[in-house]
Each structure stands twice: as C-alpha cells, then as structure tokens.
PDB file of N, CA and C in Angstrom:
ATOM      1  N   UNK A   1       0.823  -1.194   0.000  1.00  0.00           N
ATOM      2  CA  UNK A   1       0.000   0.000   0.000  1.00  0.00           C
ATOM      3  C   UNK A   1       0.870   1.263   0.000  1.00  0.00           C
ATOM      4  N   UNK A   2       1.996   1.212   0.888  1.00  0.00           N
ATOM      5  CA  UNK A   2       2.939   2.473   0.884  1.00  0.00           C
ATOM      6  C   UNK A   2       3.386   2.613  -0.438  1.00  0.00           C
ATOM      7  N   UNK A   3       3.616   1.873  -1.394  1.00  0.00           N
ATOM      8  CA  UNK A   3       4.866   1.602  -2.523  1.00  0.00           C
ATOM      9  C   UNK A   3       3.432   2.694  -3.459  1.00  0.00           C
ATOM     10  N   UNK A   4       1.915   2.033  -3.487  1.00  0.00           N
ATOM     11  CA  UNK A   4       1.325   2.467  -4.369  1.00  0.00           C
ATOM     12  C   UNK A   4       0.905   3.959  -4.260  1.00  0.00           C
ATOM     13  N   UNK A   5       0.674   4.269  -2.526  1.00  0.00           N
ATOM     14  CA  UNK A   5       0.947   6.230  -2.523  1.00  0.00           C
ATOM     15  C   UNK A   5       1.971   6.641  -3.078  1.00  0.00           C
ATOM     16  N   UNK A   6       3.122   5.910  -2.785  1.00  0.00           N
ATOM     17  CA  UNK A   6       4.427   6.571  -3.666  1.00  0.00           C
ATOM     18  C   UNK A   6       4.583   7.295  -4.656  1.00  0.00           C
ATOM     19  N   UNK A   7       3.799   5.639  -5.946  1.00  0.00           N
ATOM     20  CA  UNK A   7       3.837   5.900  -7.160  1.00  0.00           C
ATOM     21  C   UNK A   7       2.662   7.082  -7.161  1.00  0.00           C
ATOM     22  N   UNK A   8       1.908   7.303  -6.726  1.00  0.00           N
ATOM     23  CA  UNK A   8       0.605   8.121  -7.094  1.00  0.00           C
ATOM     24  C   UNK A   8       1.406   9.500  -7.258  1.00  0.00           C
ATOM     25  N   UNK A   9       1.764   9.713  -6.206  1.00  0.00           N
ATOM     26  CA  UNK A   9       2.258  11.070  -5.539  1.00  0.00           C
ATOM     27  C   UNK A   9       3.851  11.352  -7.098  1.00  0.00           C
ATOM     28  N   UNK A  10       4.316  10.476  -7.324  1.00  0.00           N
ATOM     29  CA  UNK A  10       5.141  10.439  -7.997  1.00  0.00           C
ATOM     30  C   UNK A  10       5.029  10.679  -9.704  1.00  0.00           C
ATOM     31  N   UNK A  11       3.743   9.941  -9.792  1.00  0.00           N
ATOM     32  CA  UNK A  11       2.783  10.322 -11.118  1.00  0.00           C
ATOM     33  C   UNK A  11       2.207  11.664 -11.301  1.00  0.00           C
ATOM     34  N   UNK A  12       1.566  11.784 -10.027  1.00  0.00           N
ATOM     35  CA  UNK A  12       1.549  13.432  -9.882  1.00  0.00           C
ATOM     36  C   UNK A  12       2.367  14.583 -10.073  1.00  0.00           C
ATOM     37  N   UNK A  13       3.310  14.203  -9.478  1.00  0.00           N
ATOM     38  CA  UNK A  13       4.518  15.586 -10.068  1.00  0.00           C
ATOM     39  C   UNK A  13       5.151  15.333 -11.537  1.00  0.00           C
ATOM     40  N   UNK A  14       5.098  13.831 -12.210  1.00  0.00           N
ATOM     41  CA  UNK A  14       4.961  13.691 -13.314  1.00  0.00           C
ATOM     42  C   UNK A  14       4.571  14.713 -14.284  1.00  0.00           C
ATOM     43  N   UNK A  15       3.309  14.501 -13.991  1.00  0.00           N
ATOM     44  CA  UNK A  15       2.087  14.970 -14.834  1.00  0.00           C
ATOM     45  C   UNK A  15       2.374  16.513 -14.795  1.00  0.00           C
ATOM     46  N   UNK A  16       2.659  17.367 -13.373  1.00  0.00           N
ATOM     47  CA  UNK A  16       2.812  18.388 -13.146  1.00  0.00           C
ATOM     48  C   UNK A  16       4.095  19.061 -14.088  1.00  0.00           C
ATOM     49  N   UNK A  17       4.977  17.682 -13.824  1.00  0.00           N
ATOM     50  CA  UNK A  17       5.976  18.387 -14.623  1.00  0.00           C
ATOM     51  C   UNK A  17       6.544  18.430 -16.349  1.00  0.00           C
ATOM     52  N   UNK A  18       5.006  17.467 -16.616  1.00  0.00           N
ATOM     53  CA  UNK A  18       4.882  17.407 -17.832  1.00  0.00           C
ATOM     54  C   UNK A  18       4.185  18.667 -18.678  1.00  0.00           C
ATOM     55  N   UNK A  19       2.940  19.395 -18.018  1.00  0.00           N
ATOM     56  CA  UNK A  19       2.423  20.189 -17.870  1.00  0.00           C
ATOM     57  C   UNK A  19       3.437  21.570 -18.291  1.00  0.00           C
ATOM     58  N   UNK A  20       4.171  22.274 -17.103  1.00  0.00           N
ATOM     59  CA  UNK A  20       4.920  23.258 -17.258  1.00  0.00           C
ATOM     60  C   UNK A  20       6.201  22.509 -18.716  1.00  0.00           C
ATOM     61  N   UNK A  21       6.269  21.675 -19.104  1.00  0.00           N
ATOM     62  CA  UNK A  21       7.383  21.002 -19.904  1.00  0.00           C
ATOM     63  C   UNK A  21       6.658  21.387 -21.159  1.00  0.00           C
ATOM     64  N   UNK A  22       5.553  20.864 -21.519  1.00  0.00           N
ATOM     65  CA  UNK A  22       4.832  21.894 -22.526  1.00  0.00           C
ATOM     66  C   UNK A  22       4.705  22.830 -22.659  1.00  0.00           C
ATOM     67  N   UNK A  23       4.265  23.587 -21.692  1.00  0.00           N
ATOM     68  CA  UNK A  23       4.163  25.141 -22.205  1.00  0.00           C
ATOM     69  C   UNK A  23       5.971  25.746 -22.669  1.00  0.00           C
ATOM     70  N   UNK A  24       7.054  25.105 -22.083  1.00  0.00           N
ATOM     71  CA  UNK A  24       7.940  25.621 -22.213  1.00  0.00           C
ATOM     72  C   UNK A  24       8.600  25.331 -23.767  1.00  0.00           C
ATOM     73  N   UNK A  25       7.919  24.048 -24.401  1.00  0.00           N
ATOM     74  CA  UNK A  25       8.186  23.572 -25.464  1.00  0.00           C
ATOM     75  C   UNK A  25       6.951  24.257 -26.266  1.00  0.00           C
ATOM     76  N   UNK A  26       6.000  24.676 -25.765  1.00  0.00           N
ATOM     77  CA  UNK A  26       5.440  25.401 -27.499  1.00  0.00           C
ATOM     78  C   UNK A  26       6.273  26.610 -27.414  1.00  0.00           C
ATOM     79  N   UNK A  27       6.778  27.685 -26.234  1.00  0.00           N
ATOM     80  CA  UNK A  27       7.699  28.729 -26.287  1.00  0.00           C
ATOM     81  C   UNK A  27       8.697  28.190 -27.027  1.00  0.00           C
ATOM     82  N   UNK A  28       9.677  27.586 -27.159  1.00  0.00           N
ATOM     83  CA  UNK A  28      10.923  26.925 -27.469  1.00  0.00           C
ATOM     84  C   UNK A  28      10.265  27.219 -29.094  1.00  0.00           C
ATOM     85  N   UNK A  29       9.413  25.939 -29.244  1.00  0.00           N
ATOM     86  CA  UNK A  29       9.562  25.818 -30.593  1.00  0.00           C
ATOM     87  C   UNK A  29       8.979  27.571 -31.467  1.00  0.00           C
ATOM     88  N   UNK A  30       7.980  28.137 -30.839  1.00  0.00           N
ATOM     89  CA  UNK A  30       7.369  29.337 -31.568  1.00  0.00           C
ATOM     90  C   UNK A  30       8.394  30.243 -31.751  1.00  0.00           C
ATOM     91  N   UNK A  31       9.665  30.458 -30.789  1.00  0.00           N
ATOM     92  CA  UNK A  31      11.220  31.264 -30.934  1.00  0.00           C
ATOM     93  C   UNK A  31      12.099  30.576 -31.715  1.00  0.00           C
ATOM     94  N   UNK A  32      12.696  29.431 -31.763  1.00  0.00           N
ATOM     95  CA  UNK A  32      13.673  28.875 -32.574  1.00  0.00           C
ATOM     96  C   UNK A  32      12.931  27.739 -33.099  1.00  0.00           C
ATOM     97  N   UNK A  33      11.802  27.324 -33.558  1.00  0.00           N
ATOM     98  CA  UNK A  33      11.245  26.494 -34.764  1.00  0.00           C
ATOM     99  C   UNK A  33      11.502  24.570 -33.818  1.00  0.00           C
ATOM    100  N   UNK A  34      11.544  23.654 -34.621  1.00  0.00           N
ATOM    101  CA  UNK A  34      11.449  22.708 -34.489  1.00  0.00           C
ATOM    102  C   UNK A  34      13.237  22.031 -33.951  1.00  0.00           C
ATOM    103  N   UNK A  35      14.042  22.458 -34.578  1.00  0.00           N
ATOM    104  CA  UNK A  35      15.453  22.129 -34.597  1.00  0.00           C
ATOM    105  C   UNK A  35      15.860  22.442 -32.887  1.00  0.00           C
ATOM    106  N   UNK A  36      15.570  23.617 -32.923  1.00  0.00           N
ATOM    107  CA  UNK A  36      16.320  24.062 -31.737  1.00  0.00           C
ATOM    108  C   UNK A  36      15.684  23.853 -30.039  1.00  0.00           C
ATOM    109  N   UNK A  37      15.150  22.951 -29.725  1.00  0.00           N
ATOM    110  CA  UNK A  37      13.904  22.822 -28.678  1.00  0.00           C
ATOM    111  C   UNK A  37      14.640  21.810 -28.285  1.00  0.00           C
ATOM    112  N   UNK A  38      14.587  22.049 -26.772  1.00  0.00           N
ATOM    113  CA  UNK A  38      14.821  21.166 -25.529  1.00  0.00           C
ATOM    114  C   UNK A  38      13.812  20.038 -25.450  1.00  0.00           C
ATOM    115  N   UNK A  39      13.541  18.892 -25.697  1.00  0.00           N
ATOM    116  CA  UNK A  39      12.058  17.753 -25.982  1.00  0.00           C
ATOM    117  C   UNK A  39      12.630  17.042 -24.155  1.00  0.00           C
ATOM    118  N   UNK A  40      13.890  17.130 -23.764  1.00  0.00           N
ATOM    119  CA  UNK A  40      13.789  15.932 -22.687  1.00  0.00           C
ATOM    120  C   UNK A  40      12.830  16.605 -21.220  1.00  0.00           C
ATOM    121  N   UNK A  41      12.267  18.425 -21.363  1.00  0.00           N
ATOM    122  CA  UNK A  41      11.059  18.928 -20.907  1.00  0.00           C
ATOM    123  C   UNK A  41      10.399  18.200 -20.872  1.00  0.00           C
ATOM    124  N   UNK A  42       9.789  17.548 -21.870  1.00  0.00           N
ATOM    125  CA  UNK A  42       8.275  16.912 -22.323  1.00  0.00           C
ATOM    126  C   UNK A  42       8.785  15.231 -21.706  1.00  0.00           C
ATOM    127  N   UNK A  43      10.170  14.753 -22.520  1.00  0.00           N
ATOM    128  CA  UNK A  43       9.986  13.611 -22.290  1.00  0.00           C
ATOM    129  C   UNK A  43      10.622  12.575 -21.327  1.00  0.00           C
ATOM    130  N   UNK A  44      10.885  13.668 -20.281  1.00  0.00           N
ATOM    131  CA  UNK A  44      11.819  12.666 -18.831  1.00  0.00           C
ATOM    132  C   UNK A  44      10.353  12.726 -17.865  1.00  0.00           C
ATOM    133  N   UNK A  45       9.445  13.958 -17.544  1.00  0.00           N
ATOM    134  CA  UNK A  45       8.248  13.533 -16.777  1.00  0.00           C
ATOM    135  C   UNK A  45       7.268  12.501 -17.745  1.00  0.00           C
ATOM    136  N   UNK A  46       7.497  11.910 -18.858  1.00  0.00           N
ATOM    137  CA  UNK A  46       6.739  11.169 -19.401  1.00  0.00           C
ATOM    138  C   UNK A  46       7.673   9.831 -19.285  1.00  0.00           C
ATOM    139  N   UNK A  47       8.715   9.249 -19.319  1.00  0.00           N
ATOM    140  CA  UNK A  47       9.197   8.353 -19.015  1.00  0.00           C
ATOM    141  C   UNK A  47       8.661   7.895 -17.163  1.00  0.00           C
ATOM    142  N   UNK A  48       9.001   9.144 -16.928  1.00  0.00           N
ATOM    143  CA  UNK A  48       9.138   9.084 -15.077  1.00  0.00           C
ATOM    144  C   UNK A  48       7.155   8.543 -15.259  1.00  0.00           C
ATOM    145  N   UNK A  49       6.316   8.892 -15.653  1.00  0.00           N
ATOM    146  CA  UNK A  49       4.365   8.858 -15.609  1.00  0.00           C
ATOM    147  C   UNK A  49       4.556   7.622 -16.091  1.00  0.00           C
ATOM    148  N   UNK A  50       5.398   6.919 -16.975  1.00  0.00           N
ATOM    149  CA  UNK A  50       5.053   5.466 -17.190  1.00  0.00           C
ATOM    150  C   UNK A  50       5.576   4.666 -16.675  1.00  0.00           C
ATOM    151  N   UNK A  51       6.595   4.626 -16.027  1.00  0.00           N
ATOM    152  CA  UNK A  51       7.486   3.815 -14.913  1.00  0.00           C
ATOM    153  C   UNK A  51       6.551   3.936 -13.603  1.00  0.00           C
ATOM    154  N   UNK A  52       6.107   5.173 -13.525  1.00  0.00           N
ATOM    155  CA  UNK A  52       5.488   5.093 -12.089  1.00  0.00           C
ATOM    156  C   UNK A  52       3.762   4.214 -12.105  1.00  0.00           C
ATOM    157  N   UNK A  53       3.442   4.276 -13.458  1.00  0.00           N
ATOM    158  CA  UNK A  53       2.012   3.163 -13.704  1.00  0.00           C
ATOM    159  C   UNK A  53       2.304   1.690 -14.170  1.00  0.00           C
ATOM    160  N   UNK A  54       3.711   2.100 -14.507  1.00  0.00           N
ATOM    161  CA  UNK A  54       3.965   0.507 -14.082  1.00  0.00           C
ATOM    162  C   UNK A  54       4.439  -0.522 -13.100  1.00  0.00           C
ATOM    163  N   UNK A  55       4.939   0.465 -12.255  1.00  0.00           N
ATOM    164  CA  UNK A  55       5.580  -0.257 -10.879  1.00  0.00           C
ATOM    165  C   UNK A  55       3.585  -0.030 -10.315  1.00  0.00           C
ATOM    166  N   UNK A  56       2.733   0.472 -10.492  1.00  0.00           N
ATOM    167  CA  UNK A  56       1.611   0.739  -9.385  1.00  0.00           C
ATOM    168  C   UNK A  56       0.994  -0.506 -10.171  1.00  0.00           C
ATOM    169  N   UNK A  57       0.811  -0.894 -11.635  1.00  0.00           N
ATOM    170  CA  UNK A  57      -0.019  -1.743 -12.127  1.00  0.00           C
ATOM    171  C   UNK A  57       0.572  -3.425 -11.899  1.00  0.00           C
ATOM    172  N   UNK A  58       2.038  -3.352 -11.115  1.00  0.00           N
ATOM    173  CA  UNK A  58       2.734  -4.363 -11.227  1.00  0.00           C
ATOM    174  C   UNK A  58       2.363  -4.811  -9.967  1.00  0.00           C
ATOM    175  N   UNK A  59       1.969  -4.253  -8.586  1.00  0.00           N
ATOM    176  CA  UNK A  59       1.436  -4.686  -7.817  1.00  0.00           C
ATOM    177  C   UNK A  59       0.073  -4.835  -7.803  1.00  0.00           C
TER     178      UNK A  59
END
C-alpha cells in the first residue's frame, strides 16, 4: 500500500511536470522552430508517468 501512494504522488509531479514542460516547449519551438527545442522537458516527466504506472499496475 505504501509503494502504491508513492507511485501516485510520484505520477503526480509527473504529470505536473509534464504540464509546465509543454508550455515551455510550445515557447521553445514558436522562438527557434522545431530544430532548436529542448524535448527531454516533455519527455523525462513522461518516461518518469510510465514507470510510475507501471511499478503501481505491477502490484
């Protein structure tokens, strides 16, 4: 039960930090276009949101 608040709480700031990771990537791309944009914004809280539903779906 502790392990699965973990992941919750952990999915949560995920999500949160997937959230602000977008807005910073449509800025990125609308100033320097497609080439020049930071993506690991968007895609380290999205690695971190699926690791954390899979350690919660694994119990």
């Amino acid at each position: 039960m502790k392990k699965r608040k973990v992941c919750i709480v952990i999915l949560i700031l995920a999500i949160i930090a997937l959230l602000i990771g977008i807005s910073y990537l449509v800025q990125g791309i609308y100033a320097r276009g497609l080439g020049g944009v930071n993506y690991g914004s968007v895609i380290f809280p999205l690695l971190v949101g699926v690791i954390a539903v899979y350690f919660m779906k694994k119990n």
